[in-house]
N, C-alpha and C. Protein backbone atom coordinates (compact mmCIF):
# COMPACT_ATOMS: atom_id res chain seq x y z
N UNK A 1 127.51 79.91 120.78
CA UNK A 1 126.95 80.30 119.48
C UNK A 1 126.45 79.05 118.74
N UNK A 2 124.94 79.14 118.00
CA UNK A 2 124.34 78.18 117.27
C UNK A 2 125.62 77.87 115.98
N UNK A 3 125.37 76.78 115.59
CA UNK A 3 125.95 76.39 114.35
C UNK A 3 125.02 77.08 113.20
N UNK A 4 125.31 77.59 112.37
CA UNK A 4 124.90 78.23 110.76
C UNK A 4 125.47 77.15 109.73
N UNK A 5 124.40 77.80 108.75
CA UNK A 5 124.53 76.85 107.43
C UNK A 5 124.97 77.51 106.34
N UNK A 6 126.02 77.43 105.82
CA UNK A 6 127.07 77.43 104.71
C UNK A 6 126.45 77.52 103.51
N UNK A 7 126.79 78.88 102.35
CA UNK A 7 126.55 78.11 101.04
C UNK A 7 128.04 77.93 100.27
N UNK A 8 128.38 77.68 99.72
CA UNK A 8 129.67 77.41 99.24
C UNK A 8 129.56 78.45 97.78
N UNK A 9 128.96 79.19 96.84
CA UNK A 9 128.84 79.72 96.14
C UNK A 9 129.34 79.39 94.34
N UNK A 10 130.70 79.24 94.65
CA UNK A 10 131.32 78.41 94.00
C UNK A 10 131.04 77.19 93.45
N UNK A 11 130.33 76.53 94.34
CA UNK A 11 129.76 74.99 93.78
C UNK A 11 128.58 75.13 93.66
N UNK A 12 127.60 76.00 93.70
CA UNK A 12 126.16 76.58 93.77
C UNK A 12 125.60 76.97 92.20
N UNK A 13 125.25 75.37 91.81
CA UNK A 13 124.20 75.76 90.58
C UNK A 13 123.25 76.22 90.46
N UNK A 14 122.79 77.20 91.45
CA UNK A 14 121.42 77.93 91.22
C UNK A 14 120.38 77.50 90.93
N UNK A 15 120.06 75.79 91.40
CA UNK A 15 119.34 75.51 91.39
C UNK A 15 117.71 75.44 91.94
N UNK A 16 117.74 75.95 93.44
CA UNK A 16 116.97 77.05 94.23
C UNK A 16 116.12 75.97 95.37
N UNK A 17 116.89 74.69 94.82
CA UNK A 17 116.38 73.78 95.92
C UNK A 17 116.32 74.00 97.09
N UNK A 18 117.56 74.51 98.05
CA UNK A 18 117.30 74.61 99.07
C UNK A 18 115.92 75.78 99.62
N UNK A 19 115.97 76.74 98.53
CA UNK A 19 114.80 77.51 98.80
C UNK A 19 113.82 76.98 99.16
N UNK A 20 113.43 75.96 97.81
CA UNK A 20 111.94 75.67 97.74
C UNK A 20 111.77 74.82 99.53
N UNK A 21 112.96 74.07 99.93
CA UNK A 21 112.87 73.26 100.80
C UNK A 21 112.82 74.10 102.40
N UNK A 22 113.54 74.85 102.15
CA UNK A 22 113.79 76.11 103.44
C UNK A 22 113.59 77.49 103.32
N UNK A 23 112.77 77.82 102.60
CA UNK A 23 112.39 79.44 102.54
C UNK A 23 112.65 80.26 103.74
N UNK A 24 112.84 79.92 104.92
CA UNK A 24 112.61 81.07 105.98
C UNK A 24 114.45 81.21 106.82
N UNK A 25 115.51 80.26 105.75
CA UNK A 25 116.71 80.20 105.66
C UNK A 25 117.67 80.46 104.54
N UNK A 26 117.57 79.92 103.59
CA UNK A 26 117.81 80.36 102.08
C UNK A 26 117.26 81.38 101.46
N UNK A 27 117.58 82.45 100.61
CA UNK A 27 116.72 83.36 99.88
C UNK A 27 117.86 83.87 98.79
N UNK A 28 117.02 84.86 98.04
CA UNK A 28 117.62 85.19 96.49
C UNK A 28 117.83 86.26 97.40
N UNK A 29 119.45 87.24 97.17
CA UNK A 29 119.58 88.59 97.70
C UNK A 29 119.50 89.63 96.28
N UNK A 30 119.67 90.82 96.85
CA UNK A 30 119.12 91.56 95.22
C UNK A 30 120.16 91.65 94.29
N UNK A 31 121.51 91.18 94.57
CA UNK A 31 122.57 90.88 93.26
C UNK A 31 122.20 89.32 92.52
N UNK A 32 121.20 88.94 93.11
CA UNK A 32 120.67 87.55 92.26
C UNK A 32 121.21 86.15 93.18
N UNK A 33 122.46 86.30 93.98
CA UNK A 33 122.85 84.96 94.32
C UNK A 33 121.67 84.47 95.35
N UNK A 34 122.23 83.12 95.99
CA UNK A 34 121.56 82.26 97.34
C UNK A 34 121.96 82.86 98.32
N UNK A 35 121.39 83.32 99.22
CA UNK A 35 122.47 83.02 100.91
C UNK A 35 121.67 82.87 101.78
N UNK A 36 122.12 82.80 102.75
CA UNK A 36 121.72 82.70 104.11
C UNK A 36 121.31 83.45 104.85
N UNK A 37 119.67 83.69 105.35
CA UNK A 37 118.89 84.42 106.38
C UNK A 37 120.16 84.34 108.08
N UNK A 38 120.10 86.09 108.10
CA UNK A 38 121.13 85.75 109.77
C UNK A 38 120.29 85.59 110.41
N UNK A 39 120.00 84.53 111.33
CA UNK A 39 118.92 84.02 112.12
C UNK A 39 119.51 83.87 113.31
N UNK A 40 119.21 83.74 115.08
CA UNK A 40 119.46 83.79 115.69
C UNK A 40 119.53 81.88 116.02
N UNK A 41 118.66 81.26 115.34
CA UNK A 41 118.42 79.92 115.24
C UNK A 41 117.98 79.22 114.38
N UNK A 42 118.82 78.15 113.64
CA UNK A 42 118.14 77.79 112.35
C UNK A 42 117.20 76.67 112.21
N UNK A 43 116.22 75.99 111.41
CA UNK A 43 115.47 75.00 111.80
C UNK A 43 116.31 73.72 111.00
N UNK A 44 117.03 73.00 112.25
CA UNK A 44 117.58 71.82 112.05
C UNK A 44 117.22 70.85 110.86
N UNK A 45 115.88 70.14 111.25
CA UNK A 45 115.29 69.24 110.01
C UNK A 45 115.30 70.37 108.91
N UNK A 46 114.74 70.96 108.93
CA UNK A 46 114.72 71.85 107.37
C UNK A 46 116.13 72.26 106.95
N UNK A 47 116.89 72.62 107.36
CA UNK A 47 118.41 73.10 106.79
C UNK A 47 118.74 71.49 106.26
N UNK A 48 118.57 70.49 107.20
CA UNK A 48 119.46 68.76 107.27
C UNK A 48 118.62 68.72 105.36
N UNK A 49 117.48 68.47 105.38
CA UNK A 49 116.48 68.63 104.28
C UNK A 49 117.23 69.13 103.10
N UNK A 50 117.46 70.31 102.92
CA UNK A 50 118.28 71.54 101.70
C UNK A 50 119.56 70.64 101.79
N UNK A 51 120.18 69.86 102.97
CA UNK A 51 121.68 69.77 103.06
C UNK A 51 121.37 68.58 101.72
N UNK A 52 120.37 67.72 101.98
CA UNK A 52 120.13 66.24 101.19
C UNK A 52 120.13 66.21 100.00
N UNK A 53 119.42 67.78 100.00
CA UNK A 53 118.75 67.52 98.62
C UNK A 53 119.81 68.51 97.51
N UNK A 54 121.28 69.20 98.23
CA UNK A 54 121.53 69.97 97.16
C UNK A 54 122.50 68.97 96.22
N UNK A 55 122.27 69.46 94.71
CA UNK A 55 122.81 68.20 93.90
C UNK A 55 124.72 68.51 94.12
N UNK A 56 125.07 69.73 94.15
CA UNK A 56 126.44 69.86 94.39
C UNK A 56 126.79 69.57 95.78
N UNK A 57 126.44 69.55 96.88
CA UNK A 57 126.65 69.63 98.36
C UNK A 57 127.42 70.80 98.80
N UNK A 58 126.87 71.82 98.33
CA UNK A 58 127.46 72.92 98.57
C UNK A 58 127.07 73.39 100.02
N UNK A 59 126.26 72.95 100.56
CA UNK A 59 125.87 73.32 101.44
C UNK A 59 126.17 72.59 103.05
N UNK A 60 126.74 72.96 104.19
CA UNK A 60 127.34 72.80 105.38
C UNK A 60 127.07 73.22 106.05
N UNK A 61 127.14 72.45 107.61
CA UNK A 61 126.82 73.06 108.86
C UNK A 61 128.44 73.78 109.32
N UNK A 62 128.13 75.45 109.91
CA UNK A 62 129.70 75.70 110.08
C UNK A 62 129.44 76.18 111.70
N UNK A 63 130.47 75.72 112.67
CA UNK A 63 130.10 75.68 114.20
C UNK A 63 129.98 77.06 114.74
């Protein structure tokens, strides 16, 4: 099984960075939060990208 990327929710200021950075992994669901597209494979540089740029580091690779 691929490794997936984590949002932590809790530490998630809604800031929407990782969106803007990974749209086709991150998205708004219709109760308003962040999460995670179930993807069969995620795009490495772009997730590593969202990982850099979130200001809380809420965000993780989970195996």
């Amino acid at each position: 099984m691929a490794r997936r990327p984590v949002l932590d929710l809790s530490e998630c200021t809604d800031c929407e960075g990782c969106i803007e950075m990974c749209p086709e992994v991150f998205k708004r669901n219709p109760a308003g939060y962040i999460e995670v597209e179930d993807l069969d494979h995620y795009p490495e540089v772009c997730v590593e990208d969202a990982i850099r740029s979130c200001p809380t580091d809420c965000i993780v690779w989970e195996e």
